[in-house]
PDB file of N, CA and C in Angstrom:
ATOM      1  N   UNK A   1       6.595   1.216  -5.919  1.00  0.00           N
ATOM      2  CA  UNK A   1       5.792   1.807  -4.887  1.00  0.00           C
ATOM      3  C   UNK A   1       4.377   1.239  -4.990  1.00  0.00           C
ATOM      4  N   UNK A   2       3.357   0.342  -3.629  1.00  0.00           N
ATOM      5  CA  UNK A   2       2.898  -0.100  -3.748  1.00  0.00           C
ATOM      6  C   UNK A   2       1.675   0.830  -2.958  1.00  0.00           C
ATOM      7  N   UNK A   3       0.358   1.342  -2.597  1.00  0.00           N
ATOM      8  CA  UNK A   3       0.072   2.476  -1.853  1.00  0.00           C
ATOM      9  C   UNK A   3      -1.058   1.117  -1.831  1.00  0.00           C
ATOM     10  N   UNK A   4      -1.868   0.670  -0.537  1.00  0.00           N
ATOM     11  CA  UNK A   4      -2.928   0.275   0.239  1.00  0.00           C
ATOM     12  C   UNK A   4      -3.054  -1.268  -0.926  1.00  0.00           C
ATOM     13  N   UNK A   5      -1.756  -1.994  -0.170  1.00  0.00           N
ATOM     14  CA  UNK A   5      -1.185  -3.212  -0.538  1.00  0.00           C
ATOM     15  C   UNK A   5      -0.665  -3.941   0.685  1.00  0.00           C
ATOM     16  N   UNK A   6      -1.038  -5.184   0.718  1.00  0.00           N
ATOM     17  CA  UNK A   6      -0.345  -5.914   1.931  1.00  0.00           C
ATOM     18  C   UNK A   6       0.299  -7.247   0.894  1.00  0.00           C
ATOM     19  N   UNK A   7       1.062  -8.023   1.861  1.00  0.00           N
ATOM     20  CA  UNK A   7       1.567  -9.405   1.728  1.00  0.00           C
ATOM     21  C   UNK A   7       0.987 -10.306   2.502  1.00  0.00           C
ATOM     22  N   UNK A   8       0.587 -12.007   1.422  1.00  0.00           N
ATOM     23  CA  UNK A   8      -0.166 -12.538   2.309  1.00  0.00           C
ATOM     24  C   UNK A   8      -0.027 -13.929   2.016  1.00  0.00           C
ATOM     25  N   UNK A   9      -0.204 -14.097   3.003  1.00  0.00           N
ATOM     26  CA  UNK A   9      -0.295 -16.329   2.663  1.00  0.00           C
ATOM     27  C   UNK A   9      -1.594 -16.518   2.076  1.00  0.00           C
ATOM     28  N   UNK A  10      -1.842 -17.575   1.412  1.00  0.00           N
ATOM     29  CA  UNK A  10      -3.074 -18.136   0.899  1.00  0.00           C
ATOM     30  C   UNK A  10      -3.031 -19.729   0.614  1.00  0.00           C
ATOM     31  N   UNK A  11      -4.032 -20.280   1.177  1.00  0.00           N
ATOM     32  CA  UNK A  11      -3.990 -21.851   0.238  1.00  0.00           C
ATOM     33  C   UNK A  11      -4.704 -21.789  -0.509  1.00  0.00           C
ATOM     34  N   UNK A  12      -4.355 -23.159  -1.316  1.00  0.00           N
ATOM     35  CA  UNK A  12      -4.834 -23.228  -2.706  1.00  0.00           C
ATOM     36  C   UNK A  12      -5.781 -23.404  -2.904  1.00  0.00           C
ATOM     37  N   UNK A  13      -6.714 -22.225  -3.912  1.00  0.00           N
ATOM     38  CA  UNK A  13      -7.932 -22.483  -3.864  1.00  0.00           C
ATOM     39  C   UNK A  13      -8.518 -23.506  -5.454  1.00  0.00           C
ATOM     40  N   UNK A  14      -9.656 -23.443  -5.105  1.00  0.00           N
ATOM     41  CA  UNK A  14     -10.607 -24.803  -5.974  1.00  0.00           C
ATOM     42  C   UNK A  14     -10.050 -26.225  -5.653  1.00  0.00           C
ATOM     43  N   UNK A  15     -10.345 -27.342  -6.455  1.00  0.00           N
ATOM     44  CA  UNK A  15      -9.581 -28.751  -5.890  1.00  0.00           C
ATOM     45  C   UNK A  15      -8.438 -29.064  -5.450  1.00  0.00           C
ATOM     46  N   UNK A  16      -7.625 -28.194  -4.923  1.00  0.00           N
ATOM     47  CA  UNK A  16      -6.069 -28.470  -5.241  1.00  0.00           C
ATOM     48  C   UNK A  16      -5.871 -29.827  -3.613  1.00  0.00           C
ATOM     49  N   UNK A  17      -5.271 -30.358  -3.787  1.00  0.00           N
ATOM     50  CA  UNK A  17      -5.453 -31.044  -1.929  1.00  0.00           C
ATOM     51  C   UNK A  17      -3.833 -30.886  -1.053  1.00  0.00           C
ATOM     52  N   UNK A  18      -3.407 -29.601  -1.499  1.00  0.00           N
ATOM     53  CA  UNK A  18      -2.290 -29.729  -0.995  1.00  0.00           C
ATOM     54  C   UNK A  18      -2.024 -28.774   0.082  1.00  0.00           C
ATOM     55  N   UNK A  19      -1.323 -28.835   1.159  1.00  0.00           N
ATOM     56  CA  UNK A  19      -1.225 -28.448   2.027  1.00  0.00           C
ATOM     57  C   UNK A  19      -0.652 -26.920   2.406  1.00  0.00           C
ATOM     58  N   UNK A  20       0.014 -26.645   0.939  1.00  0.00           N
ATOM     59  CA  UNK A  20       1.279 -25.576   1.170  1.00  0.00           C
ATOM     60  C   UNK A  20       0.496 -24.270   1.086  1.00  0.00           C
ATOM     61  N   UNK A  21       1.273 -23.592   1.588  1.00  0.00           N
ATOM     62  CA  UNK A  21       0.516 -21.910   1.483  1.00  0.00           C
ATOM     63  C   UNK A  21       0.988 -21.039   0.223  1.00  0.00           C
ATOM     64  N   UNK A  22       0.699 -20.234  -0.060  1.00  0.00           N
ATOM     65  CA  UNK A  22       1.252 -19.629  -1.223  1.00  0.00           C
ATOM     66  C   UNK A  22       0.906 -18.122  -1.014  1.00  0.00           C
ATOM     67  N   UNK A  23       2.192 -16.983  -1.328  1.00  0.00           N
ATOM     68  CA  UNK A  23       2.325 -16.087  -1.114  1.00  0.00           C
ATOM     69  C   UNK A  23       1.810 -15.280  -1.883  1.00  0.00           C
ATOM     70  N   UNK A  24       0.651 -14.177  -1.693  1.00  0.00           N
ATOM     71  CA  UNK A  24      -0.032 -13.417  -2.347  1.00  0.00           C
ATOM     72  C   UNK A  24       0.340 -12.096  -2.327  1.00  0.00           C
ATOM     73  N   UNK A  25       0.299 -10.782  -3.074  1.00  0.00           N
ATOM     74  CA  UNK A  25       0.012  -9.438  -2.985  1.00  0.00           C
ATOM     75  C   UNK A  25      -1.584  -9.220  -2.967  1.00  0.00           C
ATOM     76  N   UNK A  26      -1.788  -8.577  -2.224  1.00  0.00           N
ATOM     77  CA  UNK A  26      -3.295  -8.111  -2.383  1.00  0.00           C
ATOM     78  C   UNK A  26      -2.945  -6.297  -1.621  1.00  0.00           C
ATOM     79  N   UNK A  27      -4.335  -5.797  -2.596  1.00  0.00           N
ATOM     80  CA  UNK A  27      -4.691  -4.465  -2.916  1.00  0.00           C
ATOM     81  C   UNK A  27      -5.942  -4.268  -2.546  1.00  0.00           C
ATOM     82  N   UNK A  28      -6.868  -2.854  -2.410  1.00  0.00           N
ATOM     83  CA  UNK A  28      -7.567  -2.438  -2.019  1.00  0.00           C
ATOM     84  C   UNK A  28      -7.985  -2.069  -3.321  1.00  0.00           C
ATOM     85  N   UNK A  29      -7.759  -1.874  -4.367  1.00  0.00           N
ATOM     86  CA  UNK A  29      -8.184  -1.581  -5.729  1.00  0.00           C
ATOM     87  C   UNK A  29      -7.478  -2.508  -7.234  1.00  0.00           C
ATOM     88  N   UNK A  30      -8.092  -2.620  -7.827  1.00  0.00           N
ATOM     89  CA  UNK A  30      -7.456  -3.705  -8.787  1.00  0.00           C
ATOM     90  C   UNK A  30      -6.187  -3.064  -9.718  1.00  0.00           C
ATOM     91  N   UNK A  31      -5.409  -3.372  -9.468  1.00  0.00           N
ATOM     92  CA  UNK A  31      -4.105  -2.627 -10.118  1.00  0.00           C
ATOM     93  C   UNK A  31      -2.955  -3.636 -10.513  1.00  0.00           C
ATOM     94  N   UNK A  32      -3.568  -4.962 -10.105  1.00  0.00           N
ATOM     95  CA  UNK A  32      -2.420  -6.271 -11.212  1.00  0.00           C
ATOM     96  C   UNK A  32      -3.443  -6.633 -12.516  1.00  0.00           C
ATOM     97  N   UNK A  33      -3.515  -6.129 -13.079  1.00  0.00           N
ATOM     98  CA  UNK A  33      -4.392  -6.182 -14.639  1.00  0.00           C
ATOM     99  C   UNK A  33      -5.726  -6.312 -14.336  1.00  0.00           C
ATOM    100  N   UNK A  34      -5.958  -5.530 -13.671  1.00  0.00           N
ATOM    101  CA  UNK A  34      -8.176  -4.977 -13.518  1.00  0.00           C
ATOM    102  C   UNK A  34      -7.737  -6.252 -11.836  1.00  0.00           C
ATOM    103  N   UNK A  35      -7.035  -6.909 -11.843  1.00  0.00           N
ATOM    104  CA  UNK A  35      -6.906  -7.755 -10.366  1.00  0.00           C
ATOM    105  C   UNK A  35      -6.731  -7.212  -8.797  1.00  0.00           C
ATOM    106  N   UNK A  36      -7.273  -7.654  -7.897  1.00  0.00           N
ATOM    107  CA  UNK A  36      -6.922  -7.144  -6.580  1.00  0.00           C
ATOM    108  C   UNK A  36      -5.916  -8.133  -5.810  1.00  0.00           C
ATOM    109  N   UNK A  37      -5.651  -9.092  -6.584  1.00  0.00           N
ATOM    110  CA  UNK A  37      -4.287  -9.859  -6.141  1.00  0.00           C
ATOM    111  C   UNK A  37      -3.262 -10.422  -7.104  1.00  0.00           C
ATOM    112  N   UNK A  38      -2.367 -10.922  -6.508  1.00  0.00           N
ATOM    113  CA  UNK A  38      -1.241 -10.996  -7.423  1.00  0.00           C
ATOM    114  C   UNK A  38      -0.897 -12.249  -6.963  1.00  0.00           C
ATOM    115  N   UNK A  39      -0.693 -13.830  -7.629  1.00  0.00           N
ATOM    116  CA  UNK A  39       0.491 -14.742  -6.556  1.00  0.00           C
ATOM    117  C   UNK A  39       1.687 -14.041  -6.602  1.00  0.00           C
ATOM    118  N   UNK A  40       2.879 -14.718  -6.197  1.00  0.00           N
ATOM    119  CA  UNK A  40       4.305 -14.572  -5.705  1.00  0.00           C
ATOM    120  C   UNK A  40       5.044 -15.547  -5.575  1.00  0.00           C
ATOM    121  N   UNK A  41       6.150 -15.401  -6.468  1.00  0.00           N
ATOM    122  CA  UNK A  41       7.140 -16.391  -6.076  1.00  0.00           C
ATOM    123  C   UNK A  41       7.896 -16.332  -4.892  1.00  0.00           C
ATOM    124  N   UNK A  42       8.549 -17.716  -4.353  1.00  0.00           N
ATOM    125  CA  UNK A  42       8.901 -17.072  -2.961  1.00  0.00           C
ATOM    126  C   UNK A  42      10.364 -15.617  -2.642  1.00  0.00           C
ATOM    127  N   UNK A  43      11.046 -15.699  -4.288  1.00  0.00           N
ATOM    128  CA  UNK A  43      12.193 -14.505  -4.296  1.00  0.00           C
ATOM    129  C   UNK A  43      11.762 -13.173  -4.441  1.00  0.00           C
ATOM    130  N   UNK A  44      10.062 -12.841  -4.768  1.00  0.00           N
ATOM    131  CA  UNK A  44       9.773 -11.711  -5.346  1.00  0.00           C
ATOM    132  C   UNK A  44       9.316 -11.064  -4.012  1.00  0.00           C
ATOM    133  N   UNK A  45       8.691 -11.945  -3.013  1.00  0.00           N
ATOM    134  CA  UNK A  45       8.454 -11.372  -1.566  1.00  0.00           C
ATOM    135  C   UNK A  45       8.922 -10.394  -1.098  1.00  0.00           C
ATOM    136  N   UNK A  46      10.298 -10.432  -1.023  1.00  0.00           N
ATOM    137  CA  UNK A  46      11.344  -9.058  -0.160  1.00  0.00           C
ATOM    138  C   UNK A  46      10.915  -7.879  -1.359  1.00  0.00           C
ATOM    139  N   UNK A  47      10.959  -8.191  -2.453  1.00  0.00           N
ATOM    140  CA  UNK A  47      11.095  -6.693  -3.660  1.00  0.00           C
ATOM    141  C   UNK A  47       9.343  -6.608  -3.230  1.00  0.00           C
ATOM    142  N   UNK A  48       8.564  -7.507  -3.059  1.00  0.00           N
ATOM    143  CA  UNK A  48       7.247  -6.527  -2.820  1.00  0.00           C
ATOM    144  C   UNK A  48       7.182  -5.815  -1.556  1.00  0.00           C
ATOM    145  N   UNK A  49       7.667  -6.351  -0.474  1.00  0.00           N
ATOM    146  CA  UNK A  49       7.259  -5.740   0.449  1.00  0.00           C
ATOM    147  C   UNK A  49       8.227  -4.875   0.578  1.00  0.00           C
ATOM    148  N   UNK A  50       9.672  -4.151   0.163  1.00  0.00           N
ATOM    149  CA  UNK A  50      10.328  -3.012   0.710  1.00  0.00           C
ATOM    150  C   UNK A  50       9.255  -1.774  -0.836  1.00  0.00           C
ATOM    151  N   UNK A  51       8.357  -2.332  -2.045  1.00  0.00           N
ATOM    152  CA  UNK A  51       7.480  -1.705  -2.684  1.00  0.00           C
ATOM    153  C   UNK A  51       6.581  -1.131  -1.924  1.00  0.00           C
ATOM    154  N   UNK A  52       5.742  -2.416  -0.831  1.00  0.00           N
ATOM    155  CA  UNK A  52       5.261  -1.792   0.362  1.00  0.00           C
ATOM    156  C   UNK A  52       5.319  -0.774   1.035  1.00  0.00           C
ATOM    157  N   UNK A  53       6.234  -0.656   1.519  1.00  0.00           N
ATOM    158  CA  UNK A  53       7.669  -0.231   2.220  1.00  0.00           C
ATOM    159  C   UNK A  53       7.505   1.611   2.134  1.00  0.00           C
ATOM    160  N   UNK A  54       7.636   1.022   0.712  1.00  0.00           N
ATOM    161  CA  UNK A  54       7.979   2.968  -0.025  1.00  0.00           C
ATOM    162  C   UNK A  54       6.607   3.627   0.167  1.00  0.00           C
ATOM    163  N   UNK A  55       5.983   2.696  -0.210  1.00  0.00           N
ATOM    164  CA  UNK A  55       4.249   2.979  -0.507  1.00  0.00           C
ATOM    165  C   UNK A  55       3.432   4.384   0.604  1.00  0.00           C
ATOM    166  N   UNK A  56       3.743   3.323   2.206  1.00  0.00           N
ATOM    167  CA  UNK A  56       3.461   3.650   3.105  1.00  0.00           C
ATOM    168  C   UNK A  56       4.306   4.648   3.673  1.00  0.00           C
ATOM    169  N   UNK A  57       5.417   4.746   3.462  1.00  0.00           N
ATOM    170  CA  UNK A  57       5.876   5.646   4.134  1.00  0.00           C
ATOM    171  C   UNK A  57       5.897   7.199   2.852  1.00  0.00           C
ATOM    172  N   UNK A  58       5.549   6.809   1.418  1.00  0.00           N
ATOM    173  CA  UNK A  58       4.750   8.349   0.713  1.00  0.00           C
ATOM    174  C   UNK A  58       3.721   8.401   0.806  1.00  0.00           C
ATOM    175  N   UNK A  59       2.311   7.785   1.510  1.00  0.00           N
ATOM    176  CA  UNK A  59       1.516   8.027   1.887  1.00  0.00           C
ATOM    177  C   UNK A  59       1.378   8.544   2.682  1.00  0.00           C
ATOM    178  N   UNK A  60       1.852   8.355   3.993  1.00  0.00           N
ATOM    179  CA  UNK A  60       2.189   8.975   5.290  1.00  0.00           C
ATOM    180  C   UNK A  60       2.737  10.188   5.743  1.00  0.00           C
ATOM    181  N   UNK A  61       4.181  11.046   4.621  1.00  0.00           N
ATOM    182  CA  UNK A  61       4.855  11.867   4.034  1.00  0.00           C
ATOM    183  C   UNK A  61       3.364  12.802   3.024  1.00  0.00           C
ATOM    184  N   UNK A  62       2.595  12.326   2.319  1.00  0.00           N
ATOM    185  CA  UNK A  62       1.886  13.177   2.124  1.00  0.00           C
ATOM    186  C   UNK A  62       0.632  13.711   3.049  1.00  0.00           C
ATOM    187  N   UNK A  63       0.078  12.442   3.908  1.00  0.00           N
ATOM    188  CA  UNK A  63      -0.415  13.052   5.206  1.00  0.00           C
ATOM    189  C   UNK A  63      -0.143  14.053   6.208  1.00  0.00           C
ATOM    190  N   UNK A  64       1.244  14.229   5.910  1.00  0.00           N
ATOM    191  CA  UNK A  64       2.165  15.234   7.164  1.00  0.00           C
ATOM    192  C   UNK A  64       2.030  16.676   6.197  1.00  0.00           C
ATOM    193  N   UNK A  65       2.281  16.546   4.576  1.00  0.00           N
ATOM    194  CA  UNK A  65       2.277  17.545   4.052  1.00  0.00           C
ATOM    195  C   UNK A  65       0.821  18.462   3.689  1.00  0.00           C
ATOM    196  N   UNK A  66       0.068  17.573   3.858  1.00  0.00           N
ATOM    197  CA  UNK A  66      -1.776  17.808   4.091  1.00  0.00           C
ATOM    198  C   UNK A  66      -1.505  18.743   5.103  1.00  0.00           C
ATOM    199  N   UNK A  67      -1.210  18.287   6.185  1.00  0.00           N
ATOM    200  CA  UNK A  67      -1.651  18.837   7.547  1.00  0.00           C
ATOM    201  C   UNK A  67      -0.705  20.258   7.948  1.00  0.00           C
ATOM    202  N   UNK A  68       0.053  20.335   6.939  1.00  0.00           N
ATOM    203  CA  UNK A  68       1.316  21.476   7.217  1.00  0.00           C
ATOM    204  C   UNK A  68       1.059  22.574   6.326  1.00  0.00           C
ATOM    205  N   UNK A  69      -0.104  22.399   5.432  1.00  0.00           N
ATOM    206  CA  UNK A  69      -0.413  22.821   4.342  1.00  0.00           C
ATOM    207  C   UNK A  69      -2.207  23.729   4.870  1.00  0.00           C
ATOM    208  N   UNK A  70      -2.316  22.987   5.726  1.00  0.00           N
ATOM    209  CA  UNK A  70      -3.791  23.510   6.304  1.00  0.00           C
ATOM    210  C   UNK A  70      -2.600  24.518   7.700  1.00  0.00           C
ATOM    211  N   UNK A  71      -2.075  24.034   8.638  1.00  0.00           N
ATOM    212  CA  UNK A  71      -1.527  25.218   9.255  1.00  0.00           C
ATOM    213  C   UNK A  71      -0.910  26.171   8.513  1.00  0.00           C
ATOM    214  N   UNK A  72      -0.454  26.280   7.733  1.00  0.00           N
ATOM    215  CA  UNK A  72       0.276  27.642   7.035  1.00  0.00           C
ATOM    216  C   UNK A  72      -1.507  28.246   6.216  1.00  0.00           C
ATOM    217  N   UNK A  73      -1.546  27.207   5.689  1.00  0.00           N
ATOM    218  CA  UNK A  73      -3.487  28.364   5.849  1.00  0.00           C
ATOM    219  C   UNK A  73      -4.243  28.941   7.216  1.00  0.00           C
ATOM    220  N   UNK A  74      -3.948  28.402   8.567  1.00  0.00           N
ATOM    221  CA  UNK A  74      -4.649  29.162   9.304  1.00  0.00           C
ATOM    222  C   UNK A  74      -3.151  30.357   9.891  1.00  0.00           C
ATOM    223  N   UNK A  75      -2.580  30.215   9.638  1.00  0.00           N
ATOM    224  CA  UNK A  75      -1.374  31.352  10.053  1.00  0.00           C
ATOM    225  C   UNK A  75      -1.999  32.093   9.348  1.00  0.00           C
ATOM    226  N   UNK A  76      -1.453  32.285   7.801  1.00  0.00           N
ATOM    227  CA  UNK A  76      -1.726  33.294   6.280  1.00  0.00           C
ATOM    228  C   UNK A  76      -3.460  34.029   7.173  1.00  0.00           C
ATOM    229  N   UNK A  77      -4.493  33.099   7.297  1.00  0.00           N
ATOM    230  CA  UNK A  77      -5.415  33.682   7.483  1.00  0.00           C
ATOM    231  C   UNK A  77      -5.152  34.836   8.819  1.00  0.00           C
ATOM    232  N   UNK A  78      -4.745  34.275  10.133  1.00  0.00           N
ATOM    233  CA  UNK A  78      -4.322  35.008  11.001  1.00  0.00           C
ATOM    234  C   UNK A  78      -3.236  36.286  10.424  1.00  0.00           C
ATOM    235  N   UNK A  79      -3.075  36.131   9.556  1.00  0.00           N
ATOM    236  CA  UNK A  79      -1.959  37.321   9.521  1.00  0.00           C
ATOM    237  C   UNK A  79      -2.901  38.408   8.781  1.00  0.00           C
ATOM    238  N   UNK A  80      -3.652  37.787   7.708  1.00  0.00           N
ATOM    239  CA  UNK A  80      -4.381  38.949   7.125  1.00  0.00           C
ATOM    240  C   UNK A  80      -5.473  39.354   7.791  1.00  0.00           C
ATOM    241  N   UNK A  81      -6.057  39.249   8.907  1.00  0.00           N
ATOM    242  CA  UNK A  81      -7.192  39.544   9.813  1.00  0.00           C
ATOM    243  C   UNK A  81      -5.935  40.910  10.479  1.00  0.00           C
ATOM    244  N   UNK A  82      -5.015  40.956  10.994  1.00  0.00           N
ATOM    245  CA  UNK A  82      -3.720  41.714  11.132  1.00  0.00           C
ATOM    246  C   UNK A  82      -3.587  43.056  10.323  1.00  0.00           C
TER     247      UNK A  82
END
């Protein structure tokens, strides 16, 4: 489970003179050893991004449970004004 992570192309950086792109993980916080990116081989791609995958959709799952969690607080409140 990967939470505010994308997949990404990159060329090669410093002298390199080659043309090819190379597949990155990158993060919003450093979480590949103090790092905010990761390279990638080209087989590890699919296992990061269905990591992705999970990430976003328990992030999203806890957004819904935020918000379901504040209506049953304004019910509870409505009931004890009752």
């Amino acid at each position: 489970m990967l939470v505010d992570c994308w997949v990404a192309h990159s060329a090669a950086g410093g002298p390199a003179r080659t043309e090819n792109l190379y597949w990155q993980v990158r993060s919003r916080n450093p979480i590949f050893d103090g790092k905010k990116s990761r390279y990638l081989k080209a087989f590890e791609v699919a296992e990061y991004e269905a990591a992705i995958a999970r990430g976003k959709r328990i992030k999203a799952l806890g957004k819904e449970i935020e918000k379901l969690q504040q209506r049953i607080s304004k019910v509870e409140a409505l009931l004890a004004e009752v």
